[in-house]
C-alpha atoms as a PDB file:
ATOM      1  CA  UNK A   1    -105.840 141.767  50.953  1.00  0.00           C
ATOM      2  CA  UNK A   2    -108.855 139.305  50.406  1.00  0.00           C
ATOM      3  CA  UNK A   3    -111.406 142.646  50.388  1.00  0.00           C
ATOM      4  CA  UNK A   4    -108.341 144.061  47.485  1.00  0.00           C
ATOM      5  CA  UNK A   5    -108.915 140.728  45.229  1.00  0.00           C
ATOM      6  CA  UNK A   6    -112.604 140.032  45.606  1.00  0.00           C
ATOM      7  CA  UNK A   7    -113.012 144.184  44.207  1.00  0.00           C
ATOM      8  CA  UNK A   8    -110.521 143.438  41.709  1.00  0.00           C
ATOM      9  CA  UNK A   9    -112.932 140.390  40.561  1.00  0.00           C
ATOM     10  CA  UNK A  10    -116.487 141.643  41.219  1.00  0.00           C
ATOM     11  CA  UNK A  11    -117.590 140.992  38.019  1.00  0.00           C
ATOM     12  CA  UNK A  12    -116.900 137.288  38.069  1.00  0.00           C
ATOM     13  CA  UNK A  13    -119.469 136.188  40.501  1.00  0.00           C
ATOM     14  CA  UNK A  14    -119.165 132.539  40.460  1.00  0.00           C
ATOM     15  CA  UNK A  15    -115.689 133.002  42.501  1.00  0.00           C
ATOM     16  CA  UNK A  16    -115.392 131.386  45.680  1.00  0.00           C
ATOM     17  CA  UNK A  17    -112.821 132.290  48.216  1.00  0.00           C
ATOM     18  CA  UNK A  18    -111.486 130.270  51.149  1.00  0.00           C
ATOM     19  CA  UNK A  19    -108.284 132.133  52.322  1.00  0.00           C
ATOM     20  CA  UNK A  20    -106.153 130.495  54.446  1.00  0.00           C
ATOM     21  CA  UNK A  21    -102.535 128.169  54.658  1.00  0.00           C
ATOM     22  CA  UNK A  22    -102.530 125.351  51.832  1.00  0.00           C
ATOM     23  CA  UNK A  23    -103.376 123.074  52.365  1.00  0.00           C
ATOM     24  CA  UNK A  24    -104.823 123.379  55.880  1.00  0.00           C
ATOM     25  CA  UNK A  25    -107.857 125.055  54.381  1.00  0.00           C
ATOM     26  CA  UNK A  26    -108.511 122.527  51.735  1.00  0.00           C
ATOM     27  CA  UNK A  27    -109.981 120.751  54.864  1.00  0.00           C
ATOM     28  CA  UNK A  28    -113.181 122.950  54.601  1.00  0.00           C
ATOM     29  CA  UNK A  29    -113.445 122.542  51.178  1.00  0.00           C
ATOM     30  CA  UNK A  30    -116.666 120.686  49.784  1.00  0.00           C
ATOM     31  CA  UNK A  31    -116.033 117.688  48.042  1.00  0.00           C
ATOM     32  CA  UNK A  32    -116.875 118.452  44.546  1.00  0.00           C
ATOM     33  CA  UNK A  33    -115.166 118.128  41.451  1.00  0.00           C
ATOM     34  CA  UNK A  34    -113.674 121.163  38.861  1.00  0.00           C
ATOM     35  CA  UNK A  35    -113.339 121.628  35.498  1.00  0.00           C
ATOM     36  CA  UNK A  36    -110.772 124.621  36.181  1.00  0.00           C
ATOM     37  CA  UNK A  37    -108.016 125.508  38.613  1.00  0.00           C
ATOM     38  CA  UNK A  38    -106.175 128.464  38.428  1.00  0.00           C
ATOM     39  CA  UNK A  39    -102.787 127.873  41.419  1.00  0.00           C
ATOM     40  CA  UNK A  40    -100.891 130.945  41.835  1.00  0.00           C
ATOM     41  CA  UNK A  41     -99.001 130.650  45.276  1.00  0.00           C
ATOM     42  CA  UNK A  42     -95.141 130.808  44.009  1.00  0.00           C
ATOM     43  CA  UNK A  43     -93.824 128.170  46.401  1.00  0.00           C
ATOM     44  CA  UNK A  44     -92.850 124.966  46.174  1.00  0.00           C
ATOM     45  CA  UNK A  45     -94.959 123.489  48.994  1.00  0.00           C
ATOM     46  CA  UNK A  46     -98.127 125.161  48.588  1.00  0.00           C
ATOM     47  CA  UNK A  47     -97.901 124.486  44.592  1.00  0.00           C
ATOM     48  CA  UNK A  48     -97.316 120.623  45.336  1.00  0.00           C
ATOM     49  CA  UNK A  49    -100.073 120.691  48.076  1.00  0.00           C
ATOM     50  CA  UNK A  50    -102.543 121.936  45.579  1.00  0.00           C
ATOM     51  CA  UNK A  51    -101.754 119.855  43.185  1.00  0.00           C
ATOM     52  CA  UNK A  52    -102.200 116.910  44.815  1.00  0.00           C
ATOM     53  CA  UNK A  53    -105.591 118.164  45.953  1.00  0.00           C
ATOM     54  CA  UNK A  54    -107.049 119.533  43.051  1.00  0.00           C
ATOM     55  CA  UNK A  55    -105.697 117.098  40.368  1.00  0.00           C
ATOM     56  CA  UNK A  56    -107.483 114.496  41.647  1.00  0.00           C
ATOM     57  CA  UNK A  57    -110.741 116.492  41.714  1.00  0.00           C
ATOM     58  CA  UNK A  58    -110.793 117.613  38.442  1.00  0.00           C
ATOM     59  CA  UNK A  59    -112.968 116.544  35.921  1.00  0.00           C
ATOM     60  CA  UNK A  60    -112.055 114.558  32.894  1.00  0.00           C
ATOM     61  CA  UNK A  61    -110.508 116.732  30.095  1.00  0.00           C
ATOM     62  CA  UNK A  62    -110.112 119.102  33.250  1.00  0.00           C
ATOM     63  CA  UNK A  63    -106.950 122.082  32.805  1.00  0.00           C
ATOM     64  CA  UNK A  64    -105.180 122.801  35.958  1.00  0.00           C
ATOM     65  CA  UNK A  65    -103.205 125.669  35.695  1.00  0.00           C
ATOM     66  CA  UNK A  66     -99.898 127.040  37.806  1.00  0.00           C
ATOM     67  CA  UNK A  67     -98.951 130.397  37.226  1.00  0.00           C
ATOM     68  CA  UNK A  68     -95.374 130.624  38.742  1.00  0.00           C
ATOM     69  CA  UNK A  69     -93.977 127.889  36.630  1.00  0.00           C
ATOM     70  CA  UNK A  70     -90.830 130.414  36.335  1.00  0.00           C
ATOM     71  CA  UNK A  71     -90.465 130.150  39.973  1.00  0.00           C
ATOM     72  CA  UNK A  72     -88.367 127.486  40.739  1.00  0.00           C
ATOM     73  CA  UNK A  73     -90.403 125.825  43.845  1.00  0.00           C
ATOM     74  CA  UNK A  74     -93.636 126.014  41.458  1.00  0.00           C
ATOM     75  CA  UNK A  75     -91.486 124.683  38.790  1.00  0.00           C
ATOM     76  CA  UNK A  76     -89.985 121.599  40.939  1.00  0.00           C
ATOM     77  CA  UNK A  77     -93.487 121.220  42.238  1.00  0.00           C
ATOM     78  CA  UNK A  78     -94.937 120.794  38.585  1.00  0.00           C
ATOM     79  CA  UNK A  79     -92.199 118.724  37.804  1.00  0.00           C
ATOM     80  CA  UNK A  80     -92.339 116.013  40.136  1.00  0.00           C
ATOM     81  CA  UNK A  81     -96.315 116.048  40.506  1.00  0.00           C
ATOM     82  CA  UNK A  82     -96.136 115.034  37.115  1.00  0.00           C
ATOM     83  CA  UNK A  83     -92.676 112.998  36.566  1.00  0.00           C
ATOM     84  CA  UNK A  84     -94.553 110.740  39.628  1.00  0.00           C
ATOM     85  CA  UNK A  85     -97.684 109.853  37.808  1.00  0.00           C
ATOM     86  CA  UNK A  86     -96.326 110.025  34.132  1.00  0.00           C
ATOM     87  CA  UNK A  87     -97.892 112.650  32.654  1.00  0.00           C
ATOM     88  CA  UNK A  88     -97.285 115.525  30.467  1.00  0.00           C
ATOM     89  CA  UNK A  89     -97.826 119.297  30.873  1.00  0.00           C
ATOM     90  CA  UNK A  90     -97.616 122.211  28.431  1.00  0.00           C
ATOM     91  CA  UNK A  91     -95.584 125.800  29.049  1.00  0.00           C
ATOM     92  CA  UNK A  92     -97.400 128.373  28.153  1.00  0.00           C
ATOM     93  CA  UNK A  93     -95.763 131.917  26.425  1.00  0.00           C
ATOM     94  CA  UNK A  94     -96.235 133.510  29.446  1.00  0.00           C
ATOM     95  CA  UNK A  95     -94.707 130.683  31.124  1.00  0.00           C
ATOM     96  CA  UNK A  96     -97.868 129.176  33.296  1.00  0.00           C
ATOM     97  CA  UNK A  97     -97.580 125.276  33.318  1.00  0.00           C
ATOM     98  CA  UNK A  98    -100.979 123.864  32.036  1.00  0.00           C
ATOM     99  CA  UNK A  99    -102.016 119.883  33.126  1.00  0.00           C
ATOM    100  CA  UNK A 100    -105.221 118.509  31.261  1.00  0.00           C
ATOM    101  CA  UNK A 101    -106.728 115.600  32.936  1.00  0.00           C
ATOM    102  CA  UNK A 102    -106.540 112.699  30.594  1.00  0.00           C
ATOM    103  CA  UNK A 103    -110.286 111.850  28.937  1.00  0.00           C
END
């Protein structure tokens, strides 16, 4: 539950939440840009959705993370996001695909 994950994070107090479908409640969203994205939703869909909203947003020299990338939807997600603008993304060891906005 949201009240589970913003205990488990107290101590991090610059964390914003906006629960809600993806990407549905990217609508709310302010427009602002990021230097770091952390997308952990599993799916194909949802991981493609995000991408295409935060990648855009994020600063240059900017690291978008996904942390399913051994699910296959996240994977396929990752994969075309990037095959479709030619870029390149790193696997991590504990197998989280990592995108750095060019500088």
């Amino acid at each position: 539950s949201l009240e589970i994950v913003r205990y488990n994070l107290r101590r991090f107090s610059e964390i914003e939440y906006h629960p809600g479908w993806i990407p549905v409640s990217f609508r709310d969203l302010p427009e602002r840009q990021y230097r770091f994205v952390h997308i952990d939703v599993d799916h194909h869909d949802p991981t493609k959705d995000s991408l295409d909203y935060f990648y855009p947003r994020l600063v240059a020299g900017g690291i978008l993370i996904s942390d399913d990338y051994n699910w296959p939807g996240a994977r396929k997600a990752v994969e075309e996001f990037c095959a479709e603008r030619g870029m390149q993304f790193t696997v991590s060891a504990y197998q989280q695909a990592i995108v750095r906005k060019a500088v």
